[in-house]
Protein backbone atom coordinates (compact mmCIF):
# COMPACT_ATOMS: atom_id res chain seq x y z
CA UNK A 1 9.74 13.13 33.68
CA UNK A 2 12.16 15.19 34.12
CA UNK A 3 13.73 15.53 30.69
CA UNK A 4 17.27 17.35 31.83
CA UNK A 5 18.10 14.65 34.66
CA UNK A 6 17.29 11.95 32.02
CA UNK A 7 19.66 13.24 29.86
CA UNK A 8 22.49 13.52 32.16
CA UNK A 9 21.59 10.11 33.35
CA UNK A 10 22.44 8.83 29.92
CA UNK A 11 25.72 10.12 29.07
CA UNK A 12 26.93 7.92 26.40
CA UNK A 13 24.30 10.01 23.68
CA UNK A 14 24.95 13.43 23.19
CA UNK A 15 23.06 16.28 25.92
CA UNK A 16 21.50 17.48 22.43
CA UNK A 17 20.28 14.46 20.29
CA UNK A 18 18.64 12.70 23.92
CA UNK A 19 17.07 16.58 24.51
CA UNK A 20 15.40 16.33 21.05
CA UNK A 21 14.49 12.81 21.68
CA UNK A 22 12.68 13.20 24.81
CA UNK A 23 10.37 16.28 23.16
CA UNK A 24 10.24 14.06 19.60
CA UNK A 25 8.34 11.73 22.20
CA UNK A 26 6.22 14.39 24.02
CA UNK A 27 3.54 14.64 21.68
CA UNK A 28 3.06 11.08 21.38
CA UNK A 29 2.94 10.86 25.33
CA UNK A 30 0.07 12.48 25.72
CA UNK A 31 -1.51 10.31 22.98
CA UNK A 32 -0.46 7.42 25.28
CA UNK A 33 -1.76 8.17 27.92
CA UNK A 34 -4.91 9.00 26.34
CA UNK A 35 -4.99 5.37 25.15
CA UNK A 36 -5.76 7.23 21.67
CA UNK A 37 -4.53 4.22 19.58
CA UNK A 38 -0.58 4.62 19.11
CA UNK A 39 1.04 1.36 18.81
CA UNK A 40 2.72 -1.23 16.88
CA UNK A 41 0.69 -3.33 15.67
CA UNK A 42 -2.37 -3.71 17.83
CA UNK A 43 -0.79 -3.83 20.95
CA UNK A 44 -2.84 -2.17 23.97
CA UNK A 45 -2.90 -1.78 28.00
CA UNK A 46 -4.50 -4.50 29.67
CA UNK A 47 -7.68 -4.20 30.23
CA UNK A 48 -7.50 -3.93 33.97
CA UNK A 49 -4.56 -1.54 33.80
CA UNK A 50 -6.01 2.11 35.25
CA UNK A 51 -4.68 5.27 33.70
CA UNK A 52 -2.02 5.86 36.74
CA UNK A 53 -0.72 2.83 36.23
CA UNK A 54 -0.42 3.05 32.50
CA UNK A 55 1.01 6.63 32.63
CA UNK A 56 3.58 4.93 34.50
CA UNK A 57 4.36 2.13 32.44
CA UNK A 58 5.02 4.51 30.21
CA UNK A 59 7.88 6.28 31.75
CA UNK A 60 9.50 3.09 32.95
CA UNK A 61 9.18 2.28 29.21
CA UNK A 62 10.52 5.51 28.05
CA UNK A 63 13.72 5.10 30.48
CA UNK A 64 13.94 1.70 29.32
CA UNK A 65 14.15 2.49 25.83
CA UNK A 66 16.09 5.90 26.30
CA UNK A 67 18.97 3.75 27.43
CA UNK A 68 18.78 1.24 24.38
CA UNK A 69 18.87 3.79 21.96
CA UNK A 70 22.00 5.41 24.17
CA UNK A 71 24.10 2.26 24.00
CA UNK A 72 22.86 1.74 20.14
CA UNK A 73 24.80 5.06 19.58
CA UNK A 74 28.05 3.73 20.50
CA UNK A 75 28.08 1.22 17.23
CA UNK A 76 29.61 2.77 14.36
CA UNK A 77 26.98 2.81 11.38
CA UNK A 78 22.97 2.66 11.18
CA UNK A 79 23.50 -1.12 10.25
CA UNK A 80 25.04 -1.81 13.67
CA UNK A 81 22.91 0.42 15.69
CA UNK A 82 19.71 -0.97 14.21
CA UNK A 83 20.65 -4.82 15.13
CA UNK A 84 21.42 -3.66 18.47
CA UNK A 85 18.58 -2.19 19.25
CA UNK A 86 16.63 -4.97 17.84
CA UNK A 87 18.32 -7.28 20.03
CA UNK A 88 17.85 -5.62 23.04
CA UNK A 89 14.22 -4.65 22.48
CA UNK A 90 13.56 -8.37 22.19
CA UNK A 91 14.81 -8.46 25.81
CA UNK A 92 11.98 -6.34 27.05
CA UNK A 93 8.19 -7.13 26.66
CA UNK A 94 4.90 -5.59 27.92
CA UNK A 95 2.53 -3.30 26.05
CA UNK A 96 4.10 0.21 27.12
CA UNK A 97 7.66 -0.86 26.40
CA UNK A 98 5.77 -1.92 22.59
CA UNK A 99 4.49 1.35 22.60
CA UNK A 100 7.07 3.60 23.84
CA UNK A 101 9.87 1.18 22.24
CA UNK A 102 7.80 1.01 18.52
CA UNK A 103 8.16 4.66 18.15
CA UNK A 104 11.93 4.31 18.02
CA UNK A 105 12.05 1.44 16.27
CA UNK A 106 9.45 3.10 13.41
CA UNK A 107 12.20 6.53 13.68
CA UNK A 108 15.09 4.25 12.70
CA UNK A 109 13.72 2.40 10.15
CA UNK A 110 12.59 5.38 8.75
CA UNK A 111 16.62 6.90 8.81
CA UNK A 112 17.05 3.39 6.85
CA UNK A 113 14.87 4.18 4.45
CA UNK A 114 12.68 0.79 5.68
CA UNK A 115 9.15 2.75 5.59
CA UNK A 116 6.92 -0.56 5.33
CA UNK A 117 9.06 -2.28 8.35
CA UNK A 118 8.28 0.98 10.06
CA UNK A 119 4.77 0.84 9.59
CA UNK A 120 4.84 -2.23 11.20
CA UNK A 121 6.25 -1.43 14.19
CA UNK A 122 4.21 2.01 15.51
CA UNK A 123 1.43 3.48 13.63
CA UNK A 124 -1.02 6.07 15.03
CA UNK A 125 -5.06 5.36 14.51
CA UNK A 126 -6.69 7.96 12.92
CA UNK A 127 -10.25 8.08 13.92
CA UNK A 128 -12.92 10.72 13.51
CA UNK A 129 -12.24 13.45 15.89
CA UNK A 130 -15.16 14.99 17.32
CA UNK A 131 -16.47 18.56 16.10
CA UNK A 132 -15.38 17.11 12.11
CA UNK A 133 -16.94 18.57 9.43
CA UNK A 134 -19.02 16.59 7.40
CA UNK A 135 -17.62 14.47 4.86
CA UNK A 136 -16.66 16.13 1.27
CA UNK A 137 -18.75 13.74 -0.19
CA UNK A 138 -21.85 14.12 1.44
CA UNK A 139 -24.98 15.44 -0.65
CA UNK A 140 -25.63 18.12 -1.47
CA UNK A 141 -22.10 17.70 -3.70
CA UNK A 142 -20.87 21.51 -2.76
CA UNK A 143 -17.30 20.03 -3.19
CA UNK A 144 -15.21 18.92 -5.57
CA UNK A 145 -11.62 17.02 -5.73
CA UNK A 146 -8.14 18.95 -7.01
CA UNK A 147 -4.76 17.84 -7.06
CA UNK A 148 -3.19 18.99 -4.38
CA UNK A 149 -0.29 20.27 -5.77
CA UNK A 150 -2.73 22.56 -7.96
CA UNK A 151 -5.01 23.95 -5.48
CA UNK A 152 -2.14 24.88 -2.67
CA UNK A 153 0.02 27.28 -4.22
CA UNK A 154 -3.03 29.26 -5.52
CA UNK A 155 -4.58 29.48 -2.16
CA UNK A 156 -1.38 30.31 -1.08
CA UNK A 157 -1.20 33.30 -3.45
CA UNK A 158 -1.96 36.42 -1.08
CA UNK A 159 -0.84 34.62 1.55
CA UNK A 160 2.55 35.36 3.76
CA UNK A 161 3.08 32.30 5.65
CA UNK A 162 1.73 28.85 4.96
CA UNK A 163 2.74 25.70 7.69
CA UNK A 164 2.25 22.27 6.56
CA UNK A 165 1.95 19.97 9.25
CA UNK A 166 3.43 16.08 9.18
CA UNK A 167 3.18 12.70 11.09
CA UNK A 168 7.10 12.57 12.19
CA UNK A 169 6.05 8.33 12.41
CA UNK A 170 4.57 8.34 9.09
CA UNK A 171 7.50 10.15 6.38
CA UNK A 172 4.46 9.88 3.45
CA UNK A 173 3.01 13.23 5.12
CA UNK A 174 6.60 15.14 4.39
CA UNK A 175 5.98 13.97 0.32
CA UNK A 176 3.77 16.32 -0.62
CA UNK A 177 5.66 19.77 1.14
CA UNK A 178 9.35 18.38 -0.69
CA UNK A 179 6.64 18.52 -3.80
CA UNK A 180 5.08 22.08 -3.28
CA UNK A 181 8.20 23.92 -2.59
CA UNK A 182 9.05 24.80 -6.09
CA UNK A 183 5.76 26.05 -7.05
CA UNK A 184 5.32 27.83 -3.70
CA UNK A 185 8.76 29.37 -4.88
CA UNK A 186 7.39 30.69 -7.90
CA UNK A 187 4.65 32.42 -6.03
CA UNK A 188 7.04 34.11 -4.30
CA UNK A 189 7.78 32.43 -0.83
CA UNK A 190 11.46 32.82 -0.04
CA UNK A 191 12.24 31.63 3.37
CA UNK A 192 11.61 27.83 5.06
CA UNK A 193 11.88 26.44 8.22
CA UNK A 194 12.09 23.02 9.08
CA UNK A 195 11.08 21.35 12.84
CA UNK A 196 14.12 20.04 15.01
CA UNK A 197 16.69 21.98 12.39
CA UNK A 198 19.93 22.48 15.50
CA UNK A 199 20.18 26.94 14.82
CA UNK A 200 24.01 26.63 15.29
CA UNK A 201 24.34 24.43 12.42
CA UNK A 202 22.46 26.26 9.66
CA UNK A 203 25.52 28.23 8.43
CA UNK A 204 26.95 25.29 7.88
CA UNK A 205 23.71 23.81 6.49
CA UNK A 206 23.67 27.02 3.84
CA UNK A 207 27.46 26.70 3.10
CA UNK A 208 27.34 22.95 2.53
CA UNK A 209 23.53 22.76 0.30
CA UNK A 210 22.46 19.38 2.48
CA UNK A 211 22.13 17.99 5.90
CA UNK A 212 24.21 15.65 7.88
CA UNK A 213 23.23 13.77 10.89
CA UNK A 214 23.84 16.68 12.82
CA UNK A 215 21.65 19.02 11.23
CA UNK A 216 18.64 17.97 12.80
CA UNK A 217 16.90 14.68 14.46
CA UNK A 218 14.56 14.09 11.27
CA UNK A 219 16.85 15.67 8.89
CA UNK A 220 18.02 11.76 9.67
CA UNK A 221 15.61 10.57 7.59
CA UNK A 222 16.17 10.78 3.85
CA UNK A 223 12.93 12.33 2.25
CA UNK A 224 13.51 14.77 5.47
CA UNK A 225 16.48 15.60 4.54
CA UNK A 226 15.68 15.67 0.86
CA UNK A 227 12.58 18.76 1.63
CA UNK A 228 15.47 20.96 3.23
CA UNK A 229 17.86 19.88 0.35
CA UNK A 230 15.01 21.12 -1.73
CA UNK A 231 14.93 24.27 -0.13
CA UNK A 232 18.12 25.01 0.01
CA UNK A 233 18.52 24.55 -4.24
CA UNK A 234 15.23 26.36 -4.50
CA UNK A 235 17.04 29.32 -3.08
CA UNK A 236 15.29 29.24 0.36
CA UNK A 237 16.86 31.12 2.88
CA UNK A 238 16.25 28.38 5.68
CA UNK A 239 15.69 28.71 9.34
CA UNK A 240 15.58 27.15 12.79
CA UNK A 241 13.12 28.09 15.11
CA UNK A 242 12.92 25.29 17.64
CA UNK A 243 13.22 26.85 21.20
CA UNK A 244 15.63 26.75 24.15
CA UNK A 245 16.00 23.62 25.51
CA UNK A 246 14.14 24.16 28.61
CA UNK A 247 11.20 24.89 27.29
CA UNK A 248 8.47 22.56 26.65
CA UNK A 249 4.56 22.23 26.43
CA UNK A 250 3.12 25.46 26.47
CA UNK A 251 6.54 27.67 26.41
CA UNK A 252 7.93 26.11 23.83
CA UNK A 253 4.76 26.59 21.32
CA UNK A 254 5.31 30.65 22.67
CA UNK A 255 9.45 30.10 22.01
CA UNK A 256 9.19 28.47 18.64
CA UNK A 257 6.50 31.09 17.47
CA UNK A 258 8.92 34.31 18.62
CA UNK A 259 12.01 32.77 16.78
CA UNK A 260 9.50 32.13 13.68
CA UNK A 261 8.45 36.16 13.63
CA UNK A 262 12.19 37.21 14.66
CA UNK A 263 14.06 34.78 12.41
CA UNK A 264 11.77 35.21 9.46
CA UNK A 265 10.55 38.46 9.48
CA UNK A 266 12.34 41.13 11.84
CA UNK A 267 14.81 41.83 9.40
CA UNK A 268 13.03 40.71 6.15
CA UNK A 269 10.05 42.48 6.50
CA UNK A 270 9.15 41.09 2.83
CA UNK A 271 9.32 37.75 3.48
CA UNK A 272 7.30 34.61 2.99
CA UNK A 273 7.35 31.67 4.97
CA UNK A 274 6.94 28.08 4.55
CA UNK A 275 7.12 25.93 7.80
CA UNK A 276 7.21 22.49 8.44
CA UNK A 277 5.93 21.33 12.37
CA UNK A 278 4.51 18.77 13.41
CA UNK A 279 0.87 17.48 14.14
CA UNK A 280 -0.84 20.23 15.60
CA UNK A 281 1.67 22.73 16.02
CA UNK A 282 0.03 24.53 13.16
CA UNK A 283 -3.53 24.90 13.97
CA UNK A 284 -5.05 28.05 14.22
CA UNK A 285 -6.91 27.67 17.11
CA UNK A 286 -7.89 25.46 20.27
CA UNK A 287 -6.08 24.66 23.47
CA UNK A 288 -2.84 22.57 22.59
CA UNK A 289 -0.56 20.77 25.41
CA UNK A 290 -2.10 23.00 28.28
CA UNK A 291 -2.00 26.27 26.19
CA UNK A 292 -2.16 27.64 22.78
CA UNK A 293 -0.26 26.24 19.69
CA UNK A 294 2.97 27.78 17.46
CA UNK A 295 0.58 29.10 14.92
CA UNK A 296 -1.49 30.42 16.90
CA UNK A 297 1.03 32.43 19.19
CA UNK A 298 2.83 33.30 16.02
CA UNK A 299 -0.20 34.80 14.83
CA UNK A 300 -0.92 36.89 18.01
CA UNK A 301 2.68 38.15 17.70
CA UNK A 302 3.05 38.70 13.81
CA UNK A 303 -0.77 39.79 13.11
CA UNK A 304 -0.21 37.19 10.25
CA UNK A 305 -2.77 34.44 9.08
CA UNK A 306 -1.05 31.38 7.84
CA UNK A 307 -2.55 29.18 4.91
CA UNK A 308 -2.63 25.78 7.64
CA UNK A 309 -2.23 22.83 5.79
CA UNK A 310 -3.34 19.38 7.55
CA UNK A 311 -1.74 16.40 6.14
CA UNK A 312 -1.73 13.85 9.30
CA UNK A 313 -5.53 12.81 9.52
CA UNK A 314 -6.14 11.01 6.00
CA UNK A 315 -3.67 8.73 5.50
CA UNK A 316 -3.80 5.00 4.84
CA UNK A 317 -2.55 2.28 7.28
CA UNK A 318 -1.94 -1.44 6.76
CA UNK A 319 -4.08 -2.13 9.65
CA UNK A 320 -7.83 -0.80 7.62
CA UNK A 321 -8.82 -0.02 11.20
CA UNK A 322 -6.73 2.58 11.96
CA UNK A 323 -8.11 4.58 8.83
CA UNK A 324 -10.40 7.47 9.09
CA UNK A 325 -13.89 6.79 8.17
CA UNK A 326 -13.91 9.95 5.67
CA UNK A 327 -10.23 8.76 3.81
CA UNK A 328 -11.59 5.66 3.10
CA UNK A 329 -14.95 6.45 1.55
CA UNK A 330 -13.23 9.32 -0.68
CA UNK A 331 -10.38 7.12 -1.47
CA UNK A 332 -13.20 3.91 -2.34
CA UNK A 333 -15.14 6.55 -4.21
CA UNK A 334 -12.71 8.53 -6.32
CA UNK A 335 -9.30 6.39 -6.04
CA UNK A 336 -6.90 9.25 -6.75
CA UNK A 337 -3.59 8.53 -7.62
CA UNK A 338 -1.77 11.80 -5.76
CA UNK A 339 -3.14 14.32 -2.96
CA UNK A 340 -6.03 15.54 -3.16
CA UNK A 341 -8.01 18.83 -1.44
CA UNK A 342 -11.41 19.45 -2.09
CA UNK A 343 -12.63 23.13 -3.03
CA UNK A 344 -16.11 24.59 -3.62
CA UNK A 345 -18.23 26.03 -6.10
CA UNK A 346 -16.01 29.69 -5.02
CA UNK A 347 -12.97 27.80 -4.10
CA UNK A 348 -12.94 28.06 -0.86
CA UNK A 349 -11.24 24.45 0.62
CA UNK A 350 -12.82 22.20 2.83
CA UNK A 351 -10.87 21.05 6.33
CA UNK A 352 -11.88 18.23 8.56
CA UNK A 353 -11.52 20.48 11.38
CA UNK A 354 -12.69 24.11 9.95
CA UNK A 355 -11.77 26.07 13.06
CA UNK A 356 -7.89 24.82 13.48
CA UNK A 357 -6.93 24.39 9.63
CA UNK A 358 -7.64 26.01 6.36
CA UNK A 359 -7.06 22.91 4.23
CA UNK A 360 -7.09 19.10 5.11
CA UNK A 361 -5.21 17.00 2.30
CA UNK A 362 -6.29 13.10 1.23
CA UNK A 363 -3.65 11.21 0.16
CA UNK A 364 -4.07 7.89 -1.93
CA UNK A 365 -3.94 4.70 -0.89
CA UNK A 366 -0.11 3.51 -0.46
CA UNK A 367 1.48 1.25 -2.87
CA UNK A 368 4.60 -1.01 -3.26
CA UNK A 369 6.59 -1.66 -5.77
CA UNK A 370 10.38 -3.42 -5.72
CA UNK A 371 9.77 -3.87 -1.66
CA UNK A 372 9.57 0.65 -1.71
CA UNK A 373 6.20 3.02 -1.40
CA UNK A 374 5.66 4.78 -4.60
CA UNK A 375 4.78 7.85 -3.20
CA UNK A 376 8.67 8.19 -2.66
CA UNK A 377 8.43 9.39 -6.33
CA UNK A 378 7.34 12.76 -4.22
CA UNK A 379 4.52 12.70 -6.66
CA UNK A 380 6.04 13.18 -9.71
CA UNK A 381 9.86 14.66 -9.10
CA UNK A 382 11.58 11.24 -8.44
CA UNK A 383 11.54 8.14 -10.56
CA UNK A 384 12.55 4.41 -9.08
CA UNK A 385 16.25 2.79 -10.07
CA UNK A 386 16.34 -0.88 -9.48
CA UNK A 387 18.87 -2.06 -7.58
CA UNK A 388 19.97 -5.67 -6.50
CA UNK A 389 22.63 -6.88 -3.60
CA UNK A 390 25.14 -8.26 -6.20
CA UNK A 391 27.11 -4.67 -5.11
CA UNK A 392 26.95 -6.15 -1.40
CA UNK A 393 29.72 -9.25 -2.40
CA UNK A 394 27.72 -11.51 -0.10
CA UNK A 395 27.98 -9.19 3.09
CA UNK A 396 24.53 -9.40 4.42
CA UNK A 397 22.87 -6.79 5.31
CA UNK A 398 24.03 -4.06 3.44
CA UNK A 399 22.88 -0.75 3.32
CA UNK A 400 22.89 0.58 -0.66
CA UNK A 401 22.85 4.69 -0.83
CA UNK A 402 22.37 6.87 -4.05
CA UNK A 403 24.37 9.97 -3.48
CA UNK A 404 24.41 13.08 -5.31
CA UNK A 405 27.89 14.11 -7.14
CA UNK A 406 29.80 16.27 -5.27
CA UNK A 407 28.13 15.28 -1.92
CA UNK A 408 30.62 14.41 1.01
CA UNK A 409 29.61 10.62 2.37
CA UNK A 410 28.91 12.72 5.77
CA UNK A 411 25.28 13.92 3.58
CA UNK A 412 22.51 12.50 4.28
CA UNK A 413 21.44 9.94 0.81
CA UNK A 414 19.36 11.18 -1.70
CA UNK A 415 17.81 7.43 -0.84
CA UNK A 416 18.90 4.18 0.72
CA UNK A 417 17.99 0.68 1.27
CA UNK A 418 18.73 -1.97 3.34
CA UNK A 419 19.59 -5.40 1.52
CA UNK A 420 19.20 -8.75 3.06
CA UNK A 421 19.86 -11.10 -0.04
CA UNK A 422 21.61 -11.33 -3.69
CA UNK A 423 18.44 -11.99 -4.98
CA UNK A 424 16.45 -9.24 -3.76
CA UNK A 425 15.61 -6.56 -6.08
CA UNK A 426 14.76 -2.59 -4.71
CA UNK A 427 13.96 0.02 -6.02
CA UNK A 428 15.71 3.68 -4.95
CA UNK A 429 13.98 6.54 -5.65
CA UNK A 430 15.73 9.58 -6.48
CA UNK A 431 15.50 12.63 -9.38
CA UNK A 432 16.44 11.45 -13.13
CA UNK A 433 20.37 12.03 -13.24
CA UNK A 434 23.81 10.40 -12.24
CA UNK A 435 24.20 9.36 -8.54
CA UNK A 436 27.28 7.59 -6.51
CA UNK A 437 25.39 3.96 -5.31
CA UNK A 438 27.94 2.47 -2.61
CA UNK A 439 27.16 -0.44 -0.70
CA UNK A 440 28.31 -0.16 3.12
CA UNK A 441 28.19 -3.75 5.67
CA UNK A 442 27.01 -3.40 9.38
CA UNK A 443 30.80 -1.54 10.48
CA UNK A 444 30.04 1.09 8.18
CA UNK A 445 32.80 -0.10 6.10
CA UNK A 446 32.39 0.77 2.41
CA UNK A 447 32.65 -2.53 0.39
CA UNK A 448 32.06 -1.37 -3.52
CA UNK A 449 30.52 1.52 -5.14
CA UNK A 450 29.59 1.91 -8.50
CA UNK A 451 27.44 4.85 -10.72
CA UNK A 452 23.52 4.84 -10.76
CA UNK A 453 21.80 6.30 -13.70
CA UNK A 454 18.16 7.24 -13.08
CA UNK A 455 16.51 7.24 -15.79
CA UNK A 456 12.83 9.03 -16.59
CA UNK A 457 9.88 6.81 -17.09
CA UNK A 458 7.19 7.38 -19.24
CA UNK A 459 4.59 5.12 -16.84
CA UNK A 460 6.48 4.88 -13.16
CA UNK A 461 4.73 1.56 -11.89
CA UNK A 462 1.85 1.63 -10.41
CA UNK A 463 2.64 -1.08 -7.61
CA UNK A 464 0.81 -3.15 -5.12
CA UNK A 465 -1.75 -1.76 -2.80
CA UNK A 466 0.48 -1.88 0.64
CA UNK A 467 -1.96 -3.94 2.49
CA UNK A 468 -1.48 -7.03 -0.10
CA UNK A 469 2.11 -6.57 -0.61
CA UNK A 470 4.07 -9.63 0.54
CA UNK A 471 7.45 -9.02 0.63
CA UNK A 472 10.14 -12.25 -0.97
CA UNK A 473 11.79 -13.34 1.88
CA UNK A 474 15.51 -14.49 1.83
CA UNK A 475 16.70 -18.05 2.11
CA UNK A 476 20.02 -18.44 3.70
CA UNK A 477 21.18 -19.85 -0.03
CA UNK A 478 19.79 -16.55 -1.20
CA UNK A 479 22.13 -14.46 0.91
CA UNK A 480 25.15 -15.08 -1.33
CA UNK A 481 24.17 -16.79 -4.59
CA UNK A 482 22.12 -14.69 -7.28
CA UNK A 483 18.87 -16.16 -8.06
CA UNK A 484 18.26 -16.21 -11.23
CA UNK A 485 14.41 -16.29 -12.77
């Protein structure tokens, strides 16, 4: 499709946001038409549907859905944009339009900070890909399990570039980079760049310390925006290196890797980079979208070799057949509680694919507490704050956002939560301190605010594994009188 005549077609969302839309989508494309097990809940083609015809289902879907999300911007406030496109989706129906239509639907409720309802609605398979290594726990026992958080930095010790790679559907695989930052800092990386960051606004990005909507699509998203907060406090210089907007497949892997060595590099020849991409953007070798990858034209250009850190294969899903074998018998066998890599008897770290990536990282199995995943703790820097709806005054729903002092409401929340009910009970997660908690209705209207102190806990709670969790559902009585137990 052709991705500028789209865009003009749609003129009601900006040129920009419906450009970064349309190549947020690419890589999941060509996982549709692949039939490689994208979808919200199980939903699949037909089984007499060929390939040409699903390929085109697609696009129809994808115009379909472009213009929902379009009109959706005209409504002033996530609330209001989120019930109309819910509304409108419902208005549509056939297995691309689920497909194509999830993926939005799992984007926004990830800018609402709704990561289970998300889940729900698009989640991508992750099977055994062929050419794996074997599993780490298969005899003769060369292998052995570290924290994560432990065995990356060191790795990354001589190293001047490491990329971490994430599942844009899935914001769990962006925990674990906000988390290594620091440490990565104190071996001496100094520079970060961040996937879909817009270059003309990181002055402003710098100046300010945090993102706003218009800093970047994902930046949307709060633990997003939290990593390039991070950053940014860390004492980061950050970049953009996303390329021109006509670019795409191949030439934009070549464009993104030339502003990485330009940006980064030309005129800090000391540097050390951290980048965030997506999927495999980062691996080190292997044809990718008709050509070769980012890291793999950025190492041609830089002569550098990148510490490449896989964190989208081993992951847990609510649906147990979308796991990968290998995650599931490590996480049955060993049950960590944080990310894990596996290293050998000389340290050297084990990767499902050896060739493409240096490292491959397990993380646990997800679990729930107060209605939130726990690995929004960002394994160990954030602690949960209940919160109830009683700041909502009976205006259902009601989005509730911690904000840091001194932020401008234009930031993007240090967390947020939708509320449906008086009675329901959440739990934000955010770094022990004083934060602004305001409660806004579906016009984006403020209606109270009030201080939040988080407060350190000695135990955080463990939760409920996220394929048991059932959620309290409101009853209309609920909605406005407090429920008292």
């Amino acid at each position: 499709m052709n991705r500028r005549a789209l865009t003009q077609r749609h003129g009601q969302l900006s040129e920009r946001r419906a450009y970064w839309l349309l190549r947020a989508l690419s890589v999941s494309a060509a996982l549709f038409a692949a039939l490689a097990g994208c979808a919200p809940m199980s939903t699949r083609p037909g089984s007499s549907t060929t390939p040409a015809q699903w390929q085109a289902e697609q696009l129809v879907a994808l115009n379909q859905a472009q213009q929902i999300y379009d009109q959706a911007q005209q409504q002033h406030g996530l609330l209001a944009q989120d019930t109309f496109m819910r509304r409108a989706g419902h208005q549509h129906d056939g297995a691309a339009f689920a497909v194509i239509f999830g993926q939005y639907q799992n984007w926004y409720d990830g800018f609402l900070g709704s990561y289970l309802r998300a889940q729900r609605k698009f989640s991508i398979a992750q099977l055994l890909p062929a050419h794996a290594a074997p599993a780490p726990l298969v005899p003769p026992g060369d292998w052995h399990a570290v924290p994560a958080l432990q065995a990356i930095p060191k790795l990354a010790r001589d190293k001047r570039a490491v990329f971490l790679n994430e599942d844009h559907t899935n914001p769990e695989t962006r925990s674990l980079t906000v988390a290594l930052l620091a440490p990565l800092r104190a071996e001496g990386f100094n520079t970060f760049a961040a996937e879909t960051l817009y270059r003309k606004g990181i002055a402003g990005l710098r100046r300010r310390g945090y993102a706003t909507a218009g800093t970047g699509f994902y930046t949307r998203e709060p633990v997003y925006a939290e990593m390039v907060r991070t950053a940014l406090k860390l004492g980061y210089r950050v970049i953009a290196y996303e390329a021109s907007d006509a670019a795409h497949g191949d030439a934009r892997e070549a464009g993104e890797a030339a502003n990485l060595y330009r940006r980064a590099f030309v005129d800090h020849p000391g540097a050390r980079l951290v980048v965030n991409a997506g999927f495999a953007h980062i691996q080190k070798h292997g044809r990718y979208l008709g050509g070769a990858s980012m890291a793999e034209d950025f190492m041609r250009l830089s002569g550098i070799d990148p510490l490449a850190i896989e964190q989208t294969m081993l992951t847990g899903h609510l649906r147990k057949s979308y796991d990968n074998p290998d995650w599931r018998a490590v996480i049955d066998a060993l049950h960590p509680q944080q990310p894990i890599v596996f290293l050998d008897t000389r340290g050297r770290p084990w990767s499902i694919l050896p060739r493409r990536y240096t490292a491959s990282v397990f993380f646990p199995r997800e679990r729930i507490a107060d209605g939130r995943p726990t690995w929004l703790g960002l394994w160990g820097l954030r602690v949960p704050a209940r919160v109830s709806g009683d700041l909502c005054k009976g205006l259902f729903p009601c989005l509730l956002e911690a904000r840091y002092p001194g932020e401008s409401r234009t930031a993007i929340p240090a967390d947020r939560v939708v509320m449906h009910c008086a009675a329901q009970a959440r739990a934000l997660w955010l770094r022990p301190g004083a934060y602004m908690l305001i409660a806004v209705d579906e016009a984006d209207r403020v209606i109270d605010h009030a201080t939040l102190h988080a407060r350190p806990y000695m135990l955080p709670p463990r939760g409920t594994p996220a394929t048991a969790y059932r959620a309290m559902a409101c009853h209309p009585l609920m909605r406005v009188f407090k429920i008292r137990h």
